[in-house]
Protein backbone atom coordinates (compact mmCIF):
# COMPACT_ATOMS: atom_id res chain seq x y z
CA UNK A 1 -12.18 11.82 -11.45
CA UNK A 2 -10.62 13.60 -9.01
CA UNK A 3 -7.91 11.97 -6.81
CA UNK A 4 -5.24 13.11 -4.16
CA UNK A 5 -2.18 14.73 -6.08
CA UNK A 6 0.92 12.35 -4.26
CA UNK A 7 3.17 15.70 -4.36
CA UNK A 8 1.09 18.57 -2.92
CA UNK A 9 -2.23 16.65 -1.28
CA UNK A 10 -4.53 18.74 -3.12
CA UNK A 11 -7.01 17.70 -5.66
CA UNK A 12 -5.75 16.15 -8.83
CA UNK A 13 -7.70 14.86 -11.76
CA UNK A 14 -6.95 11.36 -13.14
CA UNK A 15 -8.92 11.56 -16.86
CA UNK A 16 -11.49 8.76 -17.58
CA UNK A 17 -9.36 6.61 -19.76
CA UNK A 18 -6.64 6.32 -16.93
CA UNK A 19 -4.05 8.19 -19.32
CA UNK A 20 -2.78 10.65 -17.23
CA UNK A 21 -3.08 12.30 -13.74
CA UNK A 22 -2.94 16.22 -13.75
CA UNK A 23 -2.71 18.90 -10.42
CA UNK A 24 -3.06 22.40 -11.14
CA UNK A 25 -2.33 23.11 -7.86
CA UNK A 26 1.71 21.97 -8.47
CA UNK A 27 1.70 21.78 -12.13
CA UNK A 28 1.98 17.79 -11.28
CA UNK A 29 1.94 16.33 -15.18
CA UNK A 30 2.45 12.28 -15.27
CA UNK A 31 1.08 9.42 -17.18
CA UNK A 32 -1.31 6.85 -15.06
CA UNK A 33 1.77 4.71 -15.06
CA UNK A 34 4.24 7.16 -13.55
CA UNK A 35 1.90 7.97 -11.18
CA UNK A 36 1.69 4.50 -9.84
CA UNK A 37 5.18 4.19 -9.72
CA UNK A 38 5.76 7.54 -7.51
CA UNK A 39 2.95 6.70 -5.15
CA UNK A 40 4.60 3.35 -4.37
CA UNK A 41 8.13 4.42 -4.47
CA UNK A 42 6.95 7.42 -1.88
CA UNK A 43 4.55 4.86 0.48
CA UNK A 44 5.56 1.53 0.79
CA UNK A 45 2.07 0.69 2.04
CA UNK A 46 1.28 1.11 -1.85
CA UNK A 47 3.54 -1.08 -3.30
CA UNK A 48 1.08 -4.63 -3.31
CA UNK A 49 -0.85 -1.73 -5.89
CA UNK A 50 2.18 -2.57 -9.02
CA UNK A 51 0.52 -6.33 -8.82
CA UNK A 52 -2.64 -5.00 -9.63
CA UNK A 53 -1.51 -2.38 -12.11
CA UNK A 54 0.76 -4.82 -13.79
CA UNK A 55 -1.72 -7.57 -14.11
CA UNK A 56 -0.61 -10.45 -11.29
CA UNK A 57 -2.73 -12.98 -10.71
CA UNK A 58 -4.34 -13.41 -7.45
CA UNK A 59 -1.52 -15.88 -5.62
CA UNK A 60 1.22 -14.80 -7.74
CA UNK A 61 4.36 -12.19 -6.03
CA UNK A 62 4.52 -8.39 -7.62
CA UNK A 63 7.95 -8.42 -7.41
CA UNK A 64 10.23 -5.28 -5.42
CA UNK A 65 10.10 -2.23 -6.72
CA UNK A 66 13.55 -2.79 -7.80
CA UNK A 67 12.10 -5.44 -9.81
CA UNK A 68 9.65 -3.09 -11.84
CA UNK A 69 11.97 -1.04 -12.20
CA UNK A 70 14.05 -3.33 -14.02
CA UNK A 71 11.14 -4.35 -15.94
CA UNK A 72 10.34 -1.02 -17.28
CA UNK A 73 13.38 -0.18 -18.79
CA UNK A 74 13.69 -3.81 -20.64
């Protein structure tokens, strides 16, 4: 499926399983899960995405993105 790459706005591919998000046009290389994390890190518009990508509930908080952060690297 082709998406927008977050670094050069060009056309990157995000594979079918949602593993991994690839741009030839900047050599962009990142798992699914990276990639979420740069878009909302770069836009905060994007960060209510990390409660869908995490799994929240509808009604429950996603948390910062200080908080994923954290999360992560438990």
């Amino acid at each position: 499926m082709k998406i927008r790459c977050p670094r050069c706005k060009g056309a990157a591919e995000l594979f079918s399983d949602f593993t991994a998000v690839k741009c030839d046009g900047c050599d962009l290389d990142m798992s699914y899960g990276e990639y979420v994390r740069y878009v909302a890190h770069s836009d905060s518009t994007y960060s209510d995405i990390l409660g869908d990508y995490t799994g929240s509930t509808s009604g429950q908080a996603a948390g910062t993105l200080d908080e994923w952060d954290a999360q992560d690297q438990s």
